[in-house]
C-alpha atoms as a PDB file:
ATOM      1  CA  UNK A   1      -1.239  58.032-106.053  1.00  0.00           C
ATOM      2  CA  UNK A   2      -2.749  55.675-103.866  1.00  0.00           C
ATOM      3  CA  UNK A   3      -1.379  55.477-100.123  1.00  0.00           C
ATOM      4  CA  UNK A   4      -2.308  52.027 -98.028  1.00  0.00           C
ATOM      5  CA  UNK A   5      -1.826  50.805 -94.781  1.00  0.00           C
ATOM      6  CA  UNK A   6       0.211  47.178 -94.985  1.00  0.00           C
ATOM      7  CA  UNK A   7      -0.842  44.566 -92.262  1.00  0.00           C
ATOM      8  CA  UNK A   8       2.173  45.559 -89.929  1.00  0.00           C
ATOM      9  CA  UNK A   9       1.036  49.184 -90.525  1.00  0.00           C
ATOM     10  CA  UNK A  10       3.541  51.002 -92.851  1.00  0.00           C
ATOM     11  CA  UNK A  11       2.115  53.793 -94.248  1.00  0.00           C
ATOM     12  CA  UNK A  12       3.095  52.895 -98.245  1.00  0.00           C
ATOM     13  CA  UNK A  13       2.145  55.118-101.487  1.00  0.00           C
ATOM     14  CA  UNK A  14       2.202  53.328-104.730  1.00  0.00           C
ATOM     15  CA  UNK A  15       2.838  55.649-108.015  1.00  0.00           C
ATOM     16  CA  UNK A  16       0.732  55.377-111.100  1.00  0.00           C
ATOM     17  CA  UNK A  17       2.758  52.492-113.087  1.00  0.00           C
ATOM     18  CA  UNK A  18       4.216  50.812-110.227  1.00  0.00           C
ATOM     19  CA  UNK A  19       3.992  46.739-109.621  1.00  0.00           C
ATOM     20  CA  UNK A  20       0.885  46.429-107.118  1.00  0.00           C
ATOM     21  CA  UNK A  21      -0.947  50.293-107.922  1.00  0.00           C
ATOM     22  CA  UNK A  22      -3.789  48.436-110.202  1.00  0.00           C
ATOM     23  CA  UNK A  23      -4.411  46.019-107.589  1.00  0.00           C
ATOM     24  CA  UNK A  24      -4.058  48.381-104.573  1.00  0.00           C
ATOM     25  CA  UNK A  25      -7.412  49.546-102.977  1.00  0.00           C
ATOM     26  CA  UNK A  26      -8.177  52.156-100.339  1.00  0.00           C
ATOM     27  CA  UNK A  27      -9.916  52.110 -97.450  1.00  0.00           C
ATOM     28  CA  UNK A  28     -10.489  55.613 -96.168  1.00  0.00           C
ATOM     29  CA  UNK A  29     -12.184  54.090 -93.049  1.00  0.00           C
ATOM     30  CA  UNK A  30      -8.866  52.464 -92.221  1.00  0.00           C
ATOM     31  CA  UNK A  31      -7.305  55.878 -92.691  1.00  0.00           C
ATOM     32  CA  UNK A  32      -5.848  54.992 -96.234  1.00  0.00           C
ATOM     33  CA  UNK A  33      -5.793  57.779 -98.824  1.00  0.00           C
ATOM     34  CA  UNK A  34      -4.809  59.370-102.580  1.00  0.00           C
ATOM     35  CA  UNK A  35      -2.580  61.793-102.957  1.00  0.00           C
ATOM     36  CA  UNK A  36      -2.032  64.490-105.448  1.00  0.00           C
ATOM     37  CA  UNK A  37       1.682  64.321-105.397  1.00  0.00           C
ATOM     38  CA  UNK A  38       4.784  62.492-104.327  1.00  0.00           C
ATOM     39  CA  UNK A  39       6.071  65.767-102.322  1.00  0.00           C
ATOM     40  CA  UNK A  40       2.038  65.283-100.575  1.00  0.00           C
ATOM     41  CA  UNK A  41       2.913  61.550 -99.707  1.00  0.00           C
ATOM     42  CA  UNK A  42       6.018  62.012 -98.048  1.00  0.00           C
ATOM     43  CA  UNK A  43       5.362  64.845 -95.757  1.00  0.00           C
ATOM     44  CA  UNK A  44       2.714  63.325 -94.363  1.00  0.00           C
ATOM     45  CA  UNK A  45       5.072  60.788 -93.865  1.00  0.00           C
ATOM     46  CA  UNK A  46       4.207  57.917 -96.136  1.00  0.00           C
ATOM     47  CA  UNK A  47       7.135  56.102 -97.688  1.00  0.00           C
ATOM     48  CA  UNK A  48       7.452  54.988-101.125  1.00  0.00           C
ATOM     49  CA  UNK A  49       6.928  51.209-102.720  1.00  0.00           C
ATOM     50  CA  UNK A  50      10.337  48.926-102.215  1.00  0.00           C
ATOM     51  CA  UNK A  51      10.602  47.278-105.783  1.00  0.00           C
END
């Protein structure tokens, strides 16, 4: 899973499959990450895609 950083700085994680994850980069210099799991996203406290 790939977790970004949106302009107004929401920590968001986008699941394999979902609408933007193909187009989604990270930058690990602006503290964006992957995660392993969903369970690894959320507790350290990214939130899930809306839509």
């Amino acid at each position: 899973m790939k977790g970004n950083i949106s302009a107004g700085g929401e920590r968001i994680y986008h699941l394999p499959g979902s609408r933007d994850y193909e187009r989604t980069r990270i930058n690990d210099r602006a503290g964006e990450r992957l995660f392993c799991s969903e369970d690894e996203a959320k507790a350290a406290g990214w939130r899930a895609t809306r839509g």
